[in-house]
PDB file of N, CA and C in Angstrom:
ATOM      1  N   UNK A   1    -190.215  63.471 -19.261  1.00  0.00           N
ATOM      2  CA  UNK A   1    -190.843  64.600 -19.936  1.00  0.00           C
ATOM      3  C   UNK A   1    -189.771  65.630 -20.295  1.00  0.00           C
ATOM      4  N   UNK A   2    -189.528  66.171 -21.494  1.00  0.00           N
ATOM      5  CA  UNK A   2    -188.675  66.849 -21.763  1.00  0.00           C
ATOM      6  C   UNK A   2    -189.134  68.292 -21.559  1.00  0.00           C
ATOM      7  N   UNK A   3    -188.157  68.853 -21.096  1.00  0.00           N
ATOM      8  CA  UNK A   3    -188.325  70.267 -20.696  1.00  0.00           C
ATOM      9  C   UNK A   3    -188.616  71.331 -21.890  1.00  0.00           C
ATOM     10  N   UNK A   4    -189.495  72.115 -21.231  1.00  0.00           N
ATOM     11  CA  UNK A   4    -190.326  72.836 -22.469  1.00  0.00           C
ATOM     12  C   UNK A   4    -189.096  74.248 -22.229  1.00  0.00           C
ATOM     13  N   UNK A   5    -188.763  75.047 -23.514  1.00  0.00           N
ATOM     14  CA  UNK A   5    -187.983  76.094 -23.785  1.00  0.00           C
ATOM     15  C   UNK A   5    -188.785  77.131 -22.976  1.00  0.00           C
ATOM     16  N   UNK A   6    -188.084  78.589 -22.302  1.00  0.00           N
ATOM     17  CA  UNK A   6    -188.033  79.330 -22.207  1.00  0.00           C
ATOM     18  C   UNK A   6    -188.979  80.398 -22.950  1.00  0.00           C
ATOM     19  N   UNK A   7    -188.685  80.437 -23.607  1.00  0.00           N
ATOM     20  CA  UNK A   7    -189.446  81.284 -25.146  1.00  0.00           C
ATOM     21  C   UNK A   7    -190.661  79.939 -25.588  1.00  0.00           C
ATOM     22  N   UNK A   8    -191.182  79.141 -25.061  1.00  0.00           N
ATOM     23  CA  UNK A   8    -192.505  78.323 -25.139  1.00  0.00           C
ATOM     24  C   UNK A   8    -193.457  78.002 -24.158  1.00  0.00           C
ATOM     25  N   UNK A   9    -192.750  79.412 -23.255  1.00  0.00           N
ATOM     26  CA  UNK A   9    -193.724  79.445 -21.648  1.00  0.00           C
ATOM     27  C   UNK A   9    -194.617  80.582 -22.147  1.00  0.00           C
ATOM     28  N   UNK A  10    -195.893  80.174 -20.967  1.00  0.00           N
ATOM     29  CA  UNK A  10    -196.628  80.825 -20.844  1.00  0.00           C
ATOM     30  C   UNK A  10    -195.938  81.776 -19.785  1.00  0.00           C
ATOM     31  N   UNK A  11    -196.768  83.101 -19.174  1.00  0.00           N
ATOM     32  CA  UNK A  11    -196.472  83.501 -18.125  1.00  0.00           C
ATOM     33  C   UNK A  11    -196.493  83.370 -16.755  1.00  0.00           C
ATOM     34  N   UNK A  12    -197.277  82.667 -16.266  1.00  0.00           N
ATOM     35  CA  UNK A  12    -197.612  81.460 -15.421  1.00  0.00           C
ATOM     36  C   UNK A  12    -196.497  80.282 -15.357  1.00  0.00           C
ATOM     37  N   UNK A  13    -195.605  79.937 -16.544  1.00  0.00           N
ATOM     38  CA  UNK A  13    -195.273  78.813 -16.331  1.00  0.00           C
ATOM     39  C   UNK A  13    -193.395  79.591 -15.939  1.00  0.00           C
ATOM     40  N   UNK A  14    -193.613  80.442 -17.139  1.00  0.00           N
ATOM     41  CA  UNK A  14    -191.831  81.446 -16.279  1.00  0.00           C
ATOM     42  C   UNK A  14    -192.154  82.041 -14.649  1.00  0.00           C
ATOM     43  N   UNK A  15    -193.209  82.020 -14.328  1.00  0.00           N
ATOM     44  CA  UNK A  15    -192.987  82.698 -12.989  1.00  0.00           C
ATOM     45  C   UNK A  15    -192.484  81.463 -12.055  1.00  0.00           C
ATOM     46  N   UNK A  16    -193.240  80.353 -12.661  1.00  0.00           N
ATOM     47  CA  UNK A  16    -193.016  78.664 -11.431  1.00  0.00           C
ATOM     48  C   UNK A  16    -191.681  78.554 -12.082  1.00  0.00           C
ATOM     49  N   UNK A  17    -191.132  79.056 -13.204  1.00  0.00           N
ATOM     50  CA  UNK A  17    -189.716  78.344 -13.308  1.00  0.00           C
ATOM     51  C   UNK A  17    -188.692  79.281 -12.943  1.00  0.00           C
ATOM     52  N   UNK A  18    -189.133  80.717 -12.735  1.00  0.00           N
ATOM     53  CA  UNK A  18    -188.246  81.643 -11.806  1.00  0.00           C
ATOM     54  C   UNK A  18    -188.306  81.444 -10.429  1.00  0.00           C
ATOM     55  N   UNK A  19    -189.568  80.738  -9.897  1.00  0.00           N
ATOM     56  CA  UNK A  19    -189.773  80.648  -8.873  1.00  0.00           C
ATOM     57  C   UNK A  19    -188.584  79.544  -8.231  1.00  0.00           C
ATOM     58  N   UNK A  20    -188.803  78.318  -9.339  1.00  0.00           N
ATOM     59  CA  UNK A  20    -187.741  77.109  -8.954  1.00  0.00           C
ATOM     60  C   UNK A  20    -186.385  77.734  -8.566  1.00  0.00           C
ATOM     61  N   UNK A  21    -185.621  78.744  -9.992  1.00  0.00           N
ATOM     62  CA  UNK A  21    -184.759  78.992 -10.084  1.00  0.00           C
ATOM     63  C   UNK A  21    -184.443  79.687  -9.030  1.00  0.00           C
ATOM     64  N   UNK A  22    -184.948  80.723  -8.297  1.00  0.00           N
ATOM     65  CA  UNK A  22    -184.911  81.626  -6.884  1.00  0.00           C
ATOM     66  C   UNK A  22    -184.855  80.859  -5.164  1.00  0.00           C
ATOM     67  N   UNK A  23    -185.222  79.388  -5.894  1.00  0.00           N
ATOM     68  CA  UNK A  23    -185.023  78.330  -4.764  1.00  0.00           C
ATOM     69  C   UNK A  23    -184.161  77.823  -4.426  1.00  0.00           C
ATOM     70  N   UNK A  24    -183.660  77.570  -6.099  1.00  0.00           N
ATOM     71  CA  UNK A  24    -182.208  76.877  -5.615  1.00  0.00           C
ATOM     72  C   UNK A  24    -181.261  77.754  -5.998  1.00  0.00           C
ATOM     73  N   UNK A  25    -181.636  78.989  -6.015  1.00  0.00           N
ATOM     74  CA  UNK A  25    -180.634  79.837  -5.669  1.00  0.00           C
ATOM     75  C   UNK A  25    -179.910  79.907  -4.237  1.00  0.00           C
ATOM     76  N   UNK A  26    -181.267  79.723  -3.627  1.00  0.00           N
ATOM     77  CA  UNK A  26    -181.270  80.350  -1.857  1.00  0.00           C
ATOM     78  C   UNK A  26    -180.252  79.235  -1.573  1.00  0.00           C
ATOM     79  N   UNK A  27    -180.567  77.791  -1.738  1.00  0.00           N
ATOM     80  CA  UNK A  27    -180.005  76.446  -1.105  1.00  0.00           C
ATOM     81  C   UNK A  27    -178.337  76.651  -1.844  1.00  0.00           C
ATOM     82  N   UNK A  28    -178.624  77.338  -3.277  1.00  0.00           N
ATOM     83  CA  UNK A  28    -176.919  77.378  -3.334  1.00  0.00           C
ATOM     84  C   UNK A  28    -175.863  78.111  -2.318  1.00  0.00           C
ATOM     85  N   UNK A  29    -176.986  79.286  -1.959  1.00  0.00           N
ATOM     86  CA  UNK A  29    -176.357  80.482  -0.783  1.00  0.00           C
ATOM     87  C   UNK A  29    -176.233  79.953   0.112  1.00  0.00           C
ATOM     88  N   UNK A  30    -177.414  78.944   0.773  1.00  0.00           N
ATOM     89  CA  UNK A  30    -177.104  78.295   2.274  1.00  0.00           C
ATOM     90  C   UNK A  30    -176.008  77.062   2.520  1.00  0.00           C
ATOM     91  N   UNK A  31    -175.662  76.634   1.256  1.00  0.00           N
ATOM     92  CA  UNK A  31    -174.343  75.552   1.003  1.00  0.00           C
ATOM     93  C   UNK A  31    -173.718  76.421   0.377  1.00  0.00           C
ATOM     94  N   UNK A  32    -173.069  77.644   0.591  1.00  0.00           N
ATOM     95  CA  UNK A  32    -172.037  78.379   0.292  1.00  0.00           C
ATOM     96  C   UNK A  32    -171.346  78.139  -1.466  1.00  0.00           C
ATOM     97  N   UNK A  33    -172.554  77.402  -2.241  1.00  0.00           N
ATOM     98  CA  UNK A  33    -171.338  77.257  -3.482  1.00  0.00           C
ATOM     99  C   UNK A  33    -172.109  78.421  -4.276  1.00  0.00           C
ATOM    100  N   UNK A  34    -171.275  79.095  -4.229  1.00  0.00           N
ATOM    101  CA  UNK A  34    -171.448  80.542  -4.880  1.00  0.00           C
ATOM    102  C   UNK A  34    -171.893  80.239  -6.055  1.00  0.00           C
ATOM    103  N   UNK A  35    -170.439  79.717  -7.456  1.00  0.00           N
ATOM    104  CA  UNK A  35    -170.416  79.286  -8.548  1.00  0.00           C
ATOM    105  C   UNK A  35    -172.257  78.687  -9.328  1.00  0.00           C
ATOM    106  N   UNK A  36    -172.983  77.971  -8.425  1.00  0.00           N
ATOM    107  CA  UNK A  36    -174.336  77.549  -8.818  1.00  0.00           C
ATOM    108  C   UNK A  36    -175.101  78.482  -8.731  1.00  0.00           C
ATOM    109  N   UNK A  37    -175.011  79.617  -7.456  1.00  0.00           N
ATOM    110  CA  UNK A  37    -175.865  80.791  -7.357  1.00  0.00           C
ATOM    111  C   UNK A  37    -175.668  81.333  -8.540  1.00  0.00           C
ATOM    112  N   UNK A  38    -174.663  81.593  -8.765  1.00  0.00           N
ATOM    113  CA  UNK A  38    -174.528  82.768 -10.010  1.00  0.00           C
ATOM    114  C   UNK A  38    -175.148  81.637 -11.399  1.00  0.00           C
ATOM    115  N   UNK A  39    -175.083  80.532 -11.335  1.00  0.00           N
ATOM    116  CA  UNK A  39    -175.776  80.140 -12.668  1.00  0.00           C
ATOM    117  C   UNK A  39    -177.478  80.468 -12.548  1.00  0.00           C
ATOM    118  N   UNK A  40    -177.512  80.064 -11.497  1.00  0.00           N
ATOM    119  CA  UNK A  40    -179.059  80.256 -11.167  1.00  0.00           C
ATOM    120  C   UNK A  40    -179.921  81.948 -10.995  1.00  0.00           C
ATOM    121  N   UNK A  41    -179.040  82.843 -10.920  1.00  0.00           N
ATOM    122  CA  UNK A  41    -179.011  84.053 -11.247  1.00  0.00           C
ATOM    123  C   UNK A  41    -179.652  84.481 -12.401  1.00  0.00           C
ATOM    124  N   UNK A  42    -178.314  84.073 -13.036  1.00  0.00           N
ATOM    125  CA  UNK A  42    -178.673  84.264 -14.650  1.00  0.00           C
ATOM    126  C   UNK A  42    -179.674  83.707 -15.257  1.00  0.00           C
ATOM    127  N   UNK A  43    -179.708  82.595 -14.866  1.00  0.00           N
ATOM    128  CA  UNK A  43    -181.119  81.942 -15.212  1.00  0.00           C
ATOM    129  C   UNK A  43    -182.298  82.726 -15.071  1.00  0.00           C
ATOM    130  N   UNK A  44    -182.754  83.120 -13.686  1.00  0.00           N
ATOM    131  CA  UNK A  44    -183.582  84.070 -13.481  1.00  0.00           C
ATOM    132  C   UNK A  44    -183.673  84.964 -14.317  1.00  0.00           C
ATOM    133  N   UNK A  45    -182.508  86.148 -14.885  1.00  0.00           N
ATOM    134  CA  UNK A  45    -182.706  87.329 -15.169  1.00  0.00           C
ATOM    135  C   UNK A  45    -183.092  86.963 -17.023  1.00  0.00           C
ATOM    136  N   UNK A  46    -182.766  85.815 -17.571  1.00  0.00           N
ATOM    137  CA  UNK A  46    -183.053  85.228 -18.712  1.00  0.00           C
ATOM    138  C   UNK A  46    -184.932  84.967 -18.559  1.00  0.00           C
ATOM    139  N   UNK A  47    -185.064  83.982 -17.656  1.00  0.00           N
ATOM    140  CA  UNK A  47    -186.259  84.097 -17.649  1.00  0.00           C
ATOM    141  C   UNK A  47    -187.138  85.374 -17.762  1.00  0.00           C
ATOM    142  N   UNK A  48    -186.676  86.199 -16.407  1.00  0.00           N
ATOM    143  CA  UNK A  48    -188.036  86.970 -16.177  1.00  0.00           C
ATOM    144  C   UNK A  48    -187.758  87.935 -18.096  1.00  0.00           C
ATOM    145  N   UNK A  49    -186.495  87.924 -18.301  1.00  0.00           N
ATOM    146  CA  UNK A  49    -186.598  88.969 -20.106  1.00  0.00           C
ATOM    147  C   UNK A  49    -187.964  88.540 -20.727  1.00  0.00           C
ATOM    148  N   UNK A  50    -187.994  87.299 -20.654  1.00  0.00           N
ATOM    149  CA  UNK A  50    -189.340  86.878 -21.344  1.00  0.00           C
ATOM    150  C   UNK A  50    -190.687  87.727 -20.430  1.00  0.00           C
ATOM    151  N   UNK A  51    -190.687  87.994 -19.812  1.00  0.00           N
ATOM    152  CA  UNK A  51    -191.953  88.233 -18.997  1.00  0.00           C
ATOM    153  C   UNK A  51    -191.920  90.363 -19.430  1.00  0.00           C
ATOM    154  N   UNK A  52    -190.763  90.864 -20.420  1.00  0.00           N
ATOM    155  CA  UNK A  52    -190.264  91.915 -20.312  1.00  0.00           C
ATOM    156  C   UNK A  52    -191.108  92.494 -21.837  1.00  0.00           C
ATOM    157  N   UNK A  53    -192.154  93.485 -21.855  1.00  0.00           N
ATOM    158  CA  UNK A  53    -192.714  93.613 -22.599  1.00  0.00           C
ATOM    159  C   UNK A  53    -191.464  94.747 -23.683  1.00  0.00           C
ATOM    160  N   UNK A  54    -190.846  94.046 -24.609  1.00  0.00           N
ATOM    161  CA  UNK A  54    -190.275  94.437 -25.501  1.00  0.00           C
ATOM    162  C   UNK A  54    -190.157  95.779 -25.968  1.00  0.00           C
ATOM    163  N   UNK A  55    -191.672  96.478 -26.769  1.00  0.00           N
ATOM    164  CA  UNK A  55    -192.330  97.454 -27.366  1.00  0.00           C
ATOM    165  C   UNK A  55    -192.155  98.636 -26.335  1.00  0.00           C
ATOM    166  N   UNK A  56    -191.711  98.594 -25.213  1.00  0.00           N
ATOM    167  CA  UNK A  56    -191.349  99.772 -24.294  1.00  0.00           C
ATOM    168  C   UNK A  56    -189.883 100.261 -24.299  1.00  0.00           C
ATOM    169  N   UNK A  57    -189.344  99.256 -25.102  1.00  0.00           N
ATOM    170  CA  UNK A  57    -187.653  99.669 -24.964  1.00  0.00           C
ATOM    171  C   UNK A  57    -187.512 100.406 -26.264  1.00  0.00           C
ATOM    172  N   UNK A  58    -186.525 101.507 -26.268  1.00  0.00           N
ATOM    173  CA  UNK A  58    -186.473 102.654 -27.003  1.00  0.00           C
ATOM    174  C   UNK A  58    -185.001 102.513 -27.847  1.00  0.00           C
ATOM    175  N   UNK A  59    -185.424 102.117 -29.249  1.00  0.00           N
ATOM    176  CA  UNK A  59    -183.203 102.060 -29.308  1.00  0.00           C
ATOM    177  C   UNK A  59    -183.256 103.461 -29.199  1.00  0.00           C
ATOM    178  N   UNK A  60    -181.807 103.981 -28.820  1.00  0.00           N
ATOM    179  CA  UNK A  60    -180.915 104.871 -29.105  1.00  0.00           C
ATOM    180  C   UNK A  60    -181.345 105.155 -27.667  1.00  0.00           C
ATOM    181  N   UNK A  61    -182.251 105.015 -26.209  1.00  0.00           N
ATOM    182  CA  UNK A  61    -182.503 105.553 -25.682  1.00  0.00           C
ATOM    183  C   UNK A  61    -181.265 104.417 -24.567  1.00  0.00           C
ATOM    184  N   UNK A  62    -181.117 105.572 -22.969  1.00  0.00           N
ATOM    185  CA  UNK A  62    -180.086 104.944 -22.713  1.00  0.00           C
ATOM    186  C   UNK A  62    -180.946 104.592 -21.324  1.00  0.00           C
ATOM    187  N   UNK A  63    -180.695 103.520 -20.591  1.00  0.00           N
ATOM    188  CA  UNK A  63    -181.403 102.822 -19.113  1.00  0.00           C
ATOM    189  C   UNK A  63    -180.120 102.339 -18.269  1.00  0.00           C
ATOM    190  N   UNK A  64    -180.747 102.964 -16.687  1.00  0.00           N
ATOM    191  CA  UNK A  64    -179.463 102.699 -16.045  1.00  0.00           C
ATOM    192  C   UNK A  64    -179.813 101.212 -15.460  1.00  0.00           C
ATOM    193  N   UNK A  65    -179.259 100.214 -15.478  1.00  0.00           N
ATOM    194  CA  UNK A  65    -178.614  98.686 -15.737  1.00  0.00           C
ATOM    195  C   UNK A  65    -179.670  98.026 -14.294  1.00  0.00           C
ATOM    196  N   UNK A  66    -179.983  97.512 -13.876  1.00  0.00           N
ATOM    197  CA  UNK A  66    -180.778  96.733 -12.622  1.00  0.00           C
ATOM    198  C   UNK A  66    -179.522  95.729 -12.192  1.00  0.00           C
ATOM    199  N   UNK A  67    -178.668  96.289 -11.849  1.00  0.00           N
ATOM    200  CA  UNK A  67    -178.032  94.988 -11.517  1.00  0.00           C
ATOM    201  C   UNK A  67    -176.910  95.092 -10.363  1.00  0.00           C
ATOM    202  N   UNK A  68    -177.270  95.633  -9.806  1.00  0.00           N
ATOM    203  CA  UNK A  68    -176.913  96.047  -8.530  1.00  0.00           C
ATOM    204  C   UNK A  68    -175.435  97.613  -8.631  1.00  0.00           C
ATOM    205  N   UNK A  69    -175.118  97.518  -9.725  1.00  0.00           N
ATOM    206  CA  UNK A  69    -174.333  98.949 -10.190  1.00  0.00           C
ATOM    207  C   UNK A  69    -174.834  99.925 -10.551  1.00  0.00           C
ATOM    208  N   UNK A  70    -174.355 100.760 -10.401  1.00  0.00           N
ATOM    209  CA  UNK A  70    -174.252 102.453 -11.545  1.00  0.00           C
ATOM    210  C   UNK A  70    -173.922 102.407 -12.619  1.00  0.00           C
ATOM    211  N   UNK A  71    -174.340 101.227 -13.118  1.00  0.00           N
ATOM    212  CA  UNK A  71    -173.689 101.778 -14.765  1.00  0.00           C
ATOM    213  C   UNK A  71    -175.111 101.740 -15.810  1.00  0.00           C
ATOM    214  N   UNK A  72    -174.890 102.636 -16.783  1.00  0.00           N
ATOM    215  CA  UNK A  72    -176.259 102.855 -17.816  1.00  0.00           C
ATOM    216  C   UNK A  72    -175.797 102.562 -19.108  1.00  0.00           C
ATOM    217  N   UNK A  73    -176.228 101.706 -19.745  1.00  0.00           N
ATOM    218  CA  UNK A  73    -176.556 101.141 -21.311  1.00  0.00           C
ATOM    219  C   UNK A  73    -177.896 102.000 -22.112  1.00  0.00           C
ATOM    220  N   UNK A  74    -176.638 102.066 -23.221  1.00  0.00           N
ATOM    221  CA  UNK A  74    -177.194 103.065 -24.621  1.00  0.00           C
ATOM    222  C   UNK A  74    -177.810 101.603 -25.025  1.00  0.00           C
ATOM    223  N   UNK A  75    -179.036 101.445 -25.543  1.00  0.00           N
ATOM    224  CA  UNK A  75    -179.688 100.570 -26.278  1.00  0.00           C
ATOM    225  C   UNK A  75    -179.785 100.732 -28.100  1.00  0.00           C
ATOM    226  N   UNK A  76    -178.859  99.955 -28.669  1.00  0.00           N
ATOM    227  CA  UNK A  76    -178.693 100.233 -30.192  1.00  0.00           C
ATOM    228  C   UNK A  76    -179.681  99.224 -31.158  1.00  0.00           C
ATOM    229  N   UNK A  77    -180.123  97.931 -30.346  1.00  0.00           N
ATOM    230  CA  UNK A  77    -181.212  97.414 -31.155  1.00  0.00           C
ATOM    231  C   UNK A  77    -181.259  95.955 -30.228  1.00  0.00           C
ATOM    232  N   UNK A  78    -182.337  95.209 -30.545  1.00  0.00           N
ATOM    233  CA  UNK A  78    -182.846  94.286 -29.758  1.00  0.00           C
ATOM    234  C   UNK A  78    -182.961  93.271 -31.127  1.00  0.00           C
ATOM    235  N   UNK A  79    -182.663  92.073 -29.989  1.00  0.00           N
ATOM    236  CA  UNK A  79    -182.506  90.902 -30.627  1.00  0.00           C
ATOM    237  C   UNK A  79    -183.089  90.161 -30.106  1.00  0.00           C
ATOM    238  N   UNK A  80    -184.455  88.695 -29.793  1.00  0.00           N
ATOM    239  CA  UNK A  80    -184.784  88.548 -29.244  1.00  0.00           C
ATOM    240  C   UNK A  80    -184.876  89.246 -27.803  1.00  0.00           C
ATOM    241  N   UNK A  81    -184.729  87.920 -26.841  1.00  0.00           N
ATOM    242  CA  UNK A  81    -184.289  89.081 -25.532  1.00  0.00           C
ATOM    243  C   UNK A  81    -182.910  89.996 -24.783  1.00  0.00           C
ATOM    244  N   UNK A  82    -182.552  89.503 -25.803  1.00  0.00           N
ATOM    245  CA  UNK A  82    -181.064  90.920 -25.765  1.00  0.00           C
ATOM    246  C   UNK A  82    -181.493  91.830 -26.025  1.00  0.00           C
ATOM    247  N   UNK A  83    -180.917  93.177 -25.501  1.00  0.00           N
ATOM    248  CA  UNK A  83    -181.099  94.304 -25.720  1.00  0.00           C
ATOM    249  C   UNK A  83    -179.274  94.787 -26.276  1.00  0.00           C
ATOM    250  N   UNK A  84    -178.406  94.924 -27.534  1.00  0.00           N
ATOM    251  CA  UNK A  84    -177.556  95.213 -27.817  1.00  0.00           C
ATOM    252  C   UNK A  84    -176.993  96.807 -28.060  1.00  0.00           C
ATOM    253  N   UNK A  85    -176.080  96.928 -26.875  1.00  0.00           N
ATOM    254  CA  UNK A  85    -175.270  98.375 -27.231  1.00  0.00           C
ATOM    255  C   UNK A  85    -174.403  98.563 -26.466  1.00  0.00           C
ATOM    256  N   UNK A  86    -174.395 100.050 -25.503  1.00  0.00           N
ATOM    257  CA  UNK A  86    -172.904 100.149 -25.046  1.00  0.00           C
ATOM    258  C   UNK A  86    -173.224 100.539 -23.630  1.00  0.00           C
ATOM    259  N   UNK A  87    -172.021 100.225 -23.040  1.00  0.00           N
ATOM    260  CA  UNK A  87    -172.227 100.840 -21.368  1.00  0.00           C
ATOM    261  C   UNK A  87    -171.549 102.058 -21.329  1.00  0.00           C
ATOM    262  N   UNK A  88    -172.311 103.473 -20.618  1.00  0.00           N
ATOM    263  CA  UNK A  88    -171.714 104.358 -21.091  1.00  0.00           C
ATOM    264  C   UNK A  88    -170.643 104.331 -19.981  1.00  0.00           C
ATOM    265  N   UNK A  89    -169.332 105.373 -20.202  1.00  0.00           N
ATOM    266  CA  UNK A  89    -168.135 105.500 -19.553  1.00  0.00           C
ATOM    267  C   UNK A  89    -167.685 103.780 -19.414  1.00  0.00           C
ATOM    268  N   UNK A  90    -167.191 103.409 -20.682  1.00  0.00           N
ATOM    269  CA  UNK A  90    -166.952 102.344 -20.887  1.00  0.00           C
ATOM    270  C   UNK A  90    -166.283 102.070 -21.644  1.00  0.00           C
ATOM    271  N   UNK A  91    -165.364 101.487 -22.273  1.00  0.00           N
ATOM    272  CA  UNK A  91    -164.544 101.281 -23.323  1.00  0.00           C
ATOM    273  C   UNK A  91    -164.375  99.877 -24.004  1.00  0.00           C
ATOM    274  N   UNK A  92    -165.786  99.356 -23.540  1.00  0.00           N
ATOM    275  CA  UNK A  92    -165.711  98.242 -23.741  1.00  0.00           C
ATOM    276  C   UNK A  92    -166.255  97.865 -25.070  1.00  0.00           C
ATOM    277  N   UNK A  93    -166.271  97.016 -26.206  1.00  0.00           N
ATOM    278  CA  UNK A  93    -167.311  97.031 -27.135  1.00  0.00           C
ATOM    279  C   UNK A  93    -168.476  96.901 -27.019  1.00  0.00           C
ATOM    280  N   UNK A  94    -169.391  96.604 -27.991  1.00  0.00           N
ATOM    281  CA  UNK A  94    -170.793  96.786 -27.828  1.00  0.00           C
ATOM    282  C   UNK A  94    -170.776  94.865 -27.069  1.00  0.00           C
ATOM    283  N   UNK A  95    -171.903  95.199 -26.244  1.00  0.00           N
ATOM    284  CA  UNK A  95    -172.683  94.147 -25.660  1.00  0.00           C
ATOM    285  C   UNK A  95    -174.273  93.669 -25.836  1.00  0.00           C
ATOM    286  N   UNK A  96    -174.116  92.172 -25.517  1.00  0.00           N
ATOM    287  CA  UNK A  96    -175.526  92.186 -25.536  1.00  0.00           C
ATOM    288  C   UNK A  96    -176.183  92.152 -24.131  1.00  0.00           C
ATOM    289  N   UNK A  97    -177.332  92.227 -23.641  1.00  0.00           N
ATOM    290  CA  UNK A  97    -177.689  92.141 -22.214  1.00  0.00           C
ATOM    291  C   UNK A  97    -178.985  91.372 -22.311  1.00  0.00           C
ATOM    292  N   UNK A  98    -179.472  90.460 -21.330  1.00  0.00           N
ATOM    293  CA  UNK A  98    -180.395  90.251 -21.509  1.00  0.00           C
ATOM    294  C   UNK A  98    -181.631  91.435 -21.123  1.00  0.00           C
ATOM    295  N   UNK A  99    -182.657  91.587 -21.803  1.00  0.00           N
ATOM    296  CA  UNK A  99    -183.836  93.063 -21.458  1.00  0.00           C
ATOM    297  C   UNK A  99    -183.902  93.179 -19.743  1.00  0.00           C
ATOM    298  N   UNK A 100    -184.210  91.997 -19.500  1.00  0.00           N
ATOM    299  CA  UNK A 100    -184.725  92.292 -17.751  1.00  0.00           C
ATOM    300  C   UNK A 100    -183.349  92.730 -16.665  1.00  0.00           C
ATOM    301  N   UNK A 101    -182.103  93.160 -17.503  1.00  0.00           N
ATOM    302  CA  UNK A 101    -181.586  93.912 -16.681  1.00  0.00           C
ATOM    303  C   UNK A 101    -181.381  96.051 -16.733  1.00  0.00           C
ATOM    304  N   UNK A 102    -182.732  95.892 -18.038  1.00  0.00           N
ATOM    305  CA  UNK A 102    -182.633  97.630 -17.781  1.00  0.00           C
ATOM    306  C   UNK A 102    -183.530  98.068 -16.815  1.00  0.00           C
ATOM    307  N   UNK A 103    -183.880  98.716 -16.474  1.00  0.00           N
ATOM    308  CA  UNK A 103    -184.773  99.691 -16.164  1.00  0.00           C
ATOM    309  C   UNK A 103    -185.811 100.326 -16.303  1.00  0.00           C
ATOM    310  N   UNK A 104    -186.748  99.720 -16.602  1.00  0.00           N
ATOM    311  CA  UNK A 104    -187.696 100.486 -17.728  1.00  0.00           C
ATOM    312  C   UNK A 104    -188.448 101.578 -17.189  1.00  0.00           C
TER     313      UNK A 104
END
């Protein structure tokens, strides 16, 4: 059975596949291979964007980041589930983020 996309879940079906993903997160942590945690991370924070009601995010408005730092992103426009702009006190160029790491 081929795996159904991300963006062709219901909400019900991203929570069982965040759920998976938060599983074998844990088993990556308890076999110490970091490298898989962090894929499985991201995975998560991709997923739950979908579960991230869009129409609440504000461009030009700025949200401080969910991701375990102090840092806050200016939001300049959304692209699917990216949210694209800048991190402030940053010098970095513009980025994209996936939504489910602002703040809403």
């Amino acid at each position: 059975m081929e795996q159904k996309k991300l963006s062709e879940m219901s909400e019900v079906e991203l929570r069982h596949e965040i759920q998976g993903y938060k599983e074998k997160m844990r088993k990556a942590e308890m076999n110490g291979i970091f490298n898989e945690y962090d894929v499985y991370q991201s995975k998560v924070i991709v997923a739950e964007s979908y579960l991230v009601d869009r129409n609440k995010i504000e461009i030009g408005k700025i949200y401080k980041l969910n991701d375990g730092t102090d840092s806050y992103f200016k939001v300049e426009r959304l692209k699917g589930i990216f949210a694209w702009g800048f991190r402030l006190k940053s010098a970095e160029p513009e980025e994209g983020l996936p939504v489910a790491l602002l703040k809403l």
